[in-house]
Protein backbone atom coordinates (compact mmCIF):
# COMPACT_ATOMS: atom_id res chain seq x y z
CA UNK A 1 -6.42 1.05 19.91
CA UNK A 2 -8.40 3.97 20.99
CA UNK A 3 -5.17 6.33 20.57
CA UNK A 4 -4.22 5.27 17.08
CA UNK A 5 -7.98 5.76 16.46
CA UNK A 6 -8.06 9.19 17.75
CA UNK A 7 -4.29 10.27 15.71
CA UNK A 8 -5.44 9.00 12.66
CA UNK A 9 -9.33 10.50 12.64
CA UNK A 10 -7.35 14.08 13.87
CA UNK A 11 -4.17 13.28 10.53
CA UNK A 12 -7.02 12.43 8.27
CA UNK A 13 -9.02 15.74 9.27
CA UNK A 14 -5.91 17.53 8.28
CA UNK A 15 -4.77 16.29 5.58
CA UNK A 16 -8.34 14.20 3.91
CA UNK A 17 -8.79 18.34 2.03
CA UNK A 18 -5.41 18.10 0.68
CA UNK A 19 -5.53 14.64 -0.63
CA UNK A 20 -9.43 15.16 -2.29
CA UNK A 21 -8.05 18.81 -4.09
CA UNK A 22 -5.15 16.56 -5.41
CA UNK A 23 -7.01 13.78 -6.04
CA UNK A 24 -10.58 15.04 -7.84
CA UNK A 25 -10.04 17.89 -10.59
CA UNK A 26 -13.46 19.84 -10.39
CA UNK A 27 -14.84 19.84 -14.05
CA UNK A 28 -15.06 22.79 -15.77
CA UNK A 29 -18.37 24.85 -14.95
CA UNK A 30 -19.46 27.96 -16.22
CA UNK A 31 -18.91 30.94 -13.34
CA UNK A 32 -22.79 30.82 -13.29
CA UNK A 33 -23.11 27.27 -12.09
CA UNK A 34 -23.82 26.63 -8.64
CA UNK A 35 -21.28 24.39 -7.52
CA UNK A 36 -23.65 22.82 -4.65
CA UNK A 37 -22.80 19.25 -6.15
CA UNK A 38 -19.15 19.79 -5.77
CA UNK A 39 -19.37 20.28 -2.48
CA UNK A 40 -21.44 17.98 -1.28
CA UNK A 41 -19.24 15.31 -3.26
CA UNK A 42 -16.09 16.54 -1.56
CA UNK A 43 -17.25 16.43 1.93
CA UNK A 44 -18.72 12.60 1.14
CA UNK A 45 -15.15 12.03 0.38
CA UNK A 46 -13.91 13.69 3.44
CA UNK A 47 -16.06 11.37 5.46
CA UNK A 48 -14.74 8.89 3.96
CA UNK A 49 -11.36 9.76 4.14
CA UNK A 50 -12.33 9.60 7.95
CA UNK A 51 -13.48 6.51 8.38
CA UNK A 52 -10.63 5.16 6.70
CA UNK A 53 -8.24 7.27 8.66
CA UNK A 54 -10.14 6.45 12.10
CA UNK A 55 -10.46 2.38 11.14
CA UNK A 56 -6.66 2.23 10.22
CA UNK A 57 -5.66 4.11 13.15
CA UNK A 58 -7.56 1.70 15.42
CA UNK A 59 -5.82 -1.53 13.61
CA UNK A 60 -2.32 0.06 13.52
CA UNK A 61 -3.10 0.82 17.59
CA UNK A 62 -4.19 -2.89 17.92
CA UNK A 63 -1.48 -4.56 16.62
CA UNK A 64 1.17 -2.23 18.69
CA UNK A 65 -0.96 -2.75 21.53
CA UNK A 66 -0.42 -6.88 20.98
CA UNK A 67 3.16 -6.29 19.75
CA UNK A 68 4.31 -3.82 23.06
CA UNK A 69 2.22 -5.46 25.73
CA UNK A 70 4.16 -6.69 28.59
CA UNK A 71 5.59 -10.09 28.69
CA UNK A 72 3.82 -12.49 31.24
CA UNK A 73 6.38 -13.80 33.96
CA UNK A 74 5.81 -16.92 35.00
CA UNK A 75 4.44 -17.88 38.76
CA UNK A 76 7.35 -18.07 41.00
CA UNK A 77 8.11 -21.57 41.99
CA UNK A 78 6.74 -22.40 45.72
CA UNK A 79 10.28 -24.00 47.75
CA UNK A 80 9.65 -27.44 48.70
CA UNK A 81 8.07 -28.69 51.97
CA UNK A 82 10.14 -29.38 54.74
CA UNK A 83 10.29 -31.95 57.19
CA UNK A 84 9.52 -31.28 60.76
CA UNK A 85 11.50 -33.62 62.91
């Protein structure tokens, strides 16, 4: 869980600045403009980007950590007693 948590926090840090340039157009602003807002909204989206990166990573490593755990064998059965003549 802990893996899958750590591959998808690192994916999402890579690719979260991608996704939020594709997915928010910044709105037209004079050159002028400080663009302090922008910012701050596209790094609140990177966090959340994230935490949704770092959450699914942990489920997807849960459920392959269920799904690839090793079978249980069962306990080897004990001979039967003997008689001592």
């Amino acid at each position: 869980m802990l893996a899958g948590a750590v591959l998808f926090s690192i994916l999402t840090t890579w690719l979260a600045p991608k996704m939020i340039g594709w997915y928010v157009s910044p709105a037209d602003q004079p050159a002028a403009m400080s663009c302090q807002a922008a910012v701050v909204g596209a790094m609140h989206r990177l966090v959340q980007m994230q935490l949704v990166g770092t959450i699914l990573g942990a489920l997807i490593g849960l459920v392959l950590g269920i799904v690839m755990r090793p079978k249980r064998q069962p306990p080897p059965v004990a001979p039967p007693p003997t008689k001592v003549a």
